[in-house]
Structure formats: structure tokens, C-alpha cells
C-alpha atoms as a PDB file:
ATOM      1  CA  UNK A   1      20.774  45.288  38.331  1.00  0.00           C
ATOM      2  CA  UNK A   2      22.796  45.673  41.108  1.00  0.00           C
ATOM      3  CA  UNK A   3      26.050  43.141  40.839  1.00  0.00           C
ATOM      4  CA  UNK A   4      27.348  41.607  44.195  1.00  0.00           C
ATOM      5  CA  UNK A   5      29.311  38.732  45.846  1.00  0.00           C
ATOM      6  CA  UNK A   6      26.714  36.166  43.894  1.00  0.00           C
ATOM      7  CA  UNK A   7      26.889  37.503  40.750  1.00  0.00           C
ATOM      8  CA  UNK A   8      27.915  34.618  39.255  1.00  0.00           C
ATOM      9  CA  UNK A   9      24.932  32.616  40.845  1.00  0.00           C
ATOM     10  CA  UNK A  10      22.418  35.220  39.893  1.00  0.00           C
ATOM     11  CA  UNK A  11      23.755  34.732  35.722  1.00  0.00           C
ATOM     12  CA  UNK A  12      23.642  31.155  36.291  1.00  0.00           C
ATOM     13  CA  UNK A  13      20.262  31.328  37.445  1.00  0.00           C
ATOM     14  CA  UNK A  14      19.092  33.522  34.493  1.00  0.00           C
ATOM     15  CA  UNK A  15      20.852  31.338  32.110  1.00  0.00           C
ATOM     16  CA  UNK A  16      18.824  28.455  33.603  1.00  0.00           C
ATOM     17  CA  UNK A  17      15.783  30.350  32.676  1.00  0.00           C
ATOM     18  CA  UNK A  18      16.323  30.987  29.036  1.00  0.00           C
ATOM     19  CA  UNK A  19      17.610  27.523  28.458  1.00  0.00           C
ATOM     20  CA  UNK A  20      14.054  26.836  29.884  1.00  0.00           C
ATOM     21  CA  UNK A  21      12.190  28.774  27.608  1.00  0.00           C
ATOM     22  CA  UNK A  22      14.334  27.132  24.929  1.00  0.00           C
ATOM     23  CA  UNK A  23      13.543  24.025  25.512  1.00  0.00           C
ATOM     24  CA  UNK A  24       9.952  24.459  25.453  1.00  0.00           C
ATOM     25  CA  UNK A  25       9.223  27.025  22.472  1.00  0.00           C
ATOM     26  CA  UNK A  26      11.143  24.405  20.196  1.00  0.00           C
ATOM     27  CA  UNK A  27       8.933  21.445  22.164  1.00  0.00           C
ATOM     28  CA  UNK A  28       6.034  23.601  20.549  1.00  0.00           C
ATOM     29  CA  UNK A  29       7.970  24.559  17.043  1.00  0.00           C
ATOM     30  CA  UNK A  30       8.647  20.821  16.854  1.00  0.00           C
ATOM     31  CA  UNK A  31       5.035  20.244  17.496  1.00  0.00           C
ATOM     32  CA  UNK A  32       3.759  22.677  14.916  1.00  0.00           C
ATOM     33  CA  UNK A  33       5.570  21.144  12.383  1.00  0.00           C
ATOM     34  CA  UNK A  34       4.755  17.644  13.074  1.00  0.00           C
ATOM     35  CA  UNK A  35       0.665  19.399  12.826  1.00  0.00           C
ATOM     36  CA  UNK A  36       1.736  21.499   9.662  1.00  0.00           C
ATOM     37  CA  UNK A  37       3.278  18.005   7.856  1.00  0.00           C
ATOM     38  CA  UNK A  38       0.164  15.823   8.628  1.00  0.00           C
ATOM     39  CA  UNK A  39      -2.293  18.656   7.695  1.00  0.00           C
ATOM     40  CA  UNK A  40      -0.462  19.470   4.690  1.00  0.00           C
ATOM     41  CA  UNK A  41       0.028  15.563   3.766  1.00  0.00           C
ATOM     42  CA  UNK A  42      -3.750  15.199   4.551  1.00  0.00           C
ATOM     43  CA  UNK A  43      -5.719  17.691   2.392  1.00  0.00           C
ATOM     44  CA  UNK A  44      -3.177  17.366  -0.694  1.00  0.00           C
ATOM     45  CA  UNK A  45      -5.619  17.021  -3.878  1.00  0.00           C
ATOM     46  CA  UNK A  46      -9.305  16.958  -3.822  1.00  0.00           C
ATOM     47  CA  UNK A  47     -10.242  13.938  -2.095  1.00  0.00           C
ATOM     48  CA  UNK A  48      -7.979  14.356   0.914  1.00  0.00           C
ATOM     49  CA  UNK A  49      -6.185  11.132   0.606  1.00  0.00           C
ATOM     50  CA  UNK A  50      -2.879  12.817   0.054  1.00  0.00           C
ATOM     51  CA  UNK A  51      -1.972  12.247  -3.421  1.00  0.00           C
ATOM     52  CA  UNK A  52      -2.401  15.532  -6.036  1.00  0.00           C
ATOM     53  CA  UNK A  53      -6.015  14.562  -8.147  1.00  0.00           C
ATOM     54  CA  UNK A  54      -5.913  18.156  -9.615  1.00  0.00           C
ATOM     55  CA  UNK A  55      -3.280  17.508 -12.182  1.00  0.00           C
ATOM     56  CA  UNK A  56      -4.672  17.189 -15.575  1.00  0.00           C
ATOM     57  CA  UNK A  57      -3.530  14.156 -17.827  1.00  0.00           C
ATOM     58  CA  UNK A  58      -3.051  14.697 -21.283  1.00  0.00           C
ATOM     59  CA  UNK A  59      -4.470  12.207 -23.763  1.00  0.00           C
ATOM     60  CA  UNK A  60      -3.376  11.538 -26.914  1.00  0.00           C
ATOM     61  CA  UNK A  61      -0.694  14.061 -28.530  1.00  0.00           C
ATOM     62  CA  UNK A  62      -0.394  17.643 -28.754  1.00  0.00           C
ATOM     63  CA  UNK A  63       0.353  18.905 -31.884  1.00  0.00           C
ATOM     64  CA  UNK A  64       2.727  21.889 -31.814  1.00  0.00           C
ATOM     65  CA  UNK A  65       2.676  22.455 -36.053  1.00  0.00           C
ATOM     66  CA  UNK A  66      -0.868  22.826 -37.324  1.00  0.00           C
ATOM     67  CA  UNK A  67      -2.402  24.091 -40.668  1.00  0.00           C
END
């Protein structure tokens, strides 16, 4: 890169780009999340309706001391 009387143009210009491609890969990243949360809040537990049905409940009490 050859650096003349516009220099400073030409690094504002490339500057401009990057901020750019900023802008939109964390559009996308802020996309993918909002996808990963919903998908993630969606097929929690068997039945999909976002509550954890695979946890077993005890009943009745555990004896630690036995015979």
C-alpha cells in the first residue's frame, strides 16, 4: 500500500469498512443468541413446554442406616 497526500482519507475509509462488518456480524451474533435462548427454552424436558420433566421426585424417605 502505497501512502500519499490522502492517506488519511484512505484509513478513514477502511475504518468505515470494519466498523461495517462490525456492526453486522454482532446484528447476526445478537440474532443467534436470541435463536439459541428460544430453542434452548423450548425443548427443555420431555414435553417441550420448557420446564425440566426428567427430574425424578423422591417419595417417601431414604433411609441412609439399614440392617
Amino acid at each position: 500500500m502505497k501512502i500519499g497526500i490522502n492517506w488519511h482519507l484512505r484509513f478513514r475509509e477502511e475504518i468505515k469498512v470494519y466498523k461495517e462488518e462490525l456492526e453486522l456480524t454482532q446484528m447476526q451474533l445478537g440474532i443467534a443468541l436470541r435463536k439459541l435462548k428460544k430453542y434452548e427454552n423450548n425443548n427443555t424436558g420431555s414435553t417441550g413446554n420448557g420446564k425440566d420433566n426428567n427430574v425424578i421426585k423422591l417419595s417417601g424417605r431414604i433411609y441412609t442406616k439399614r440392617d
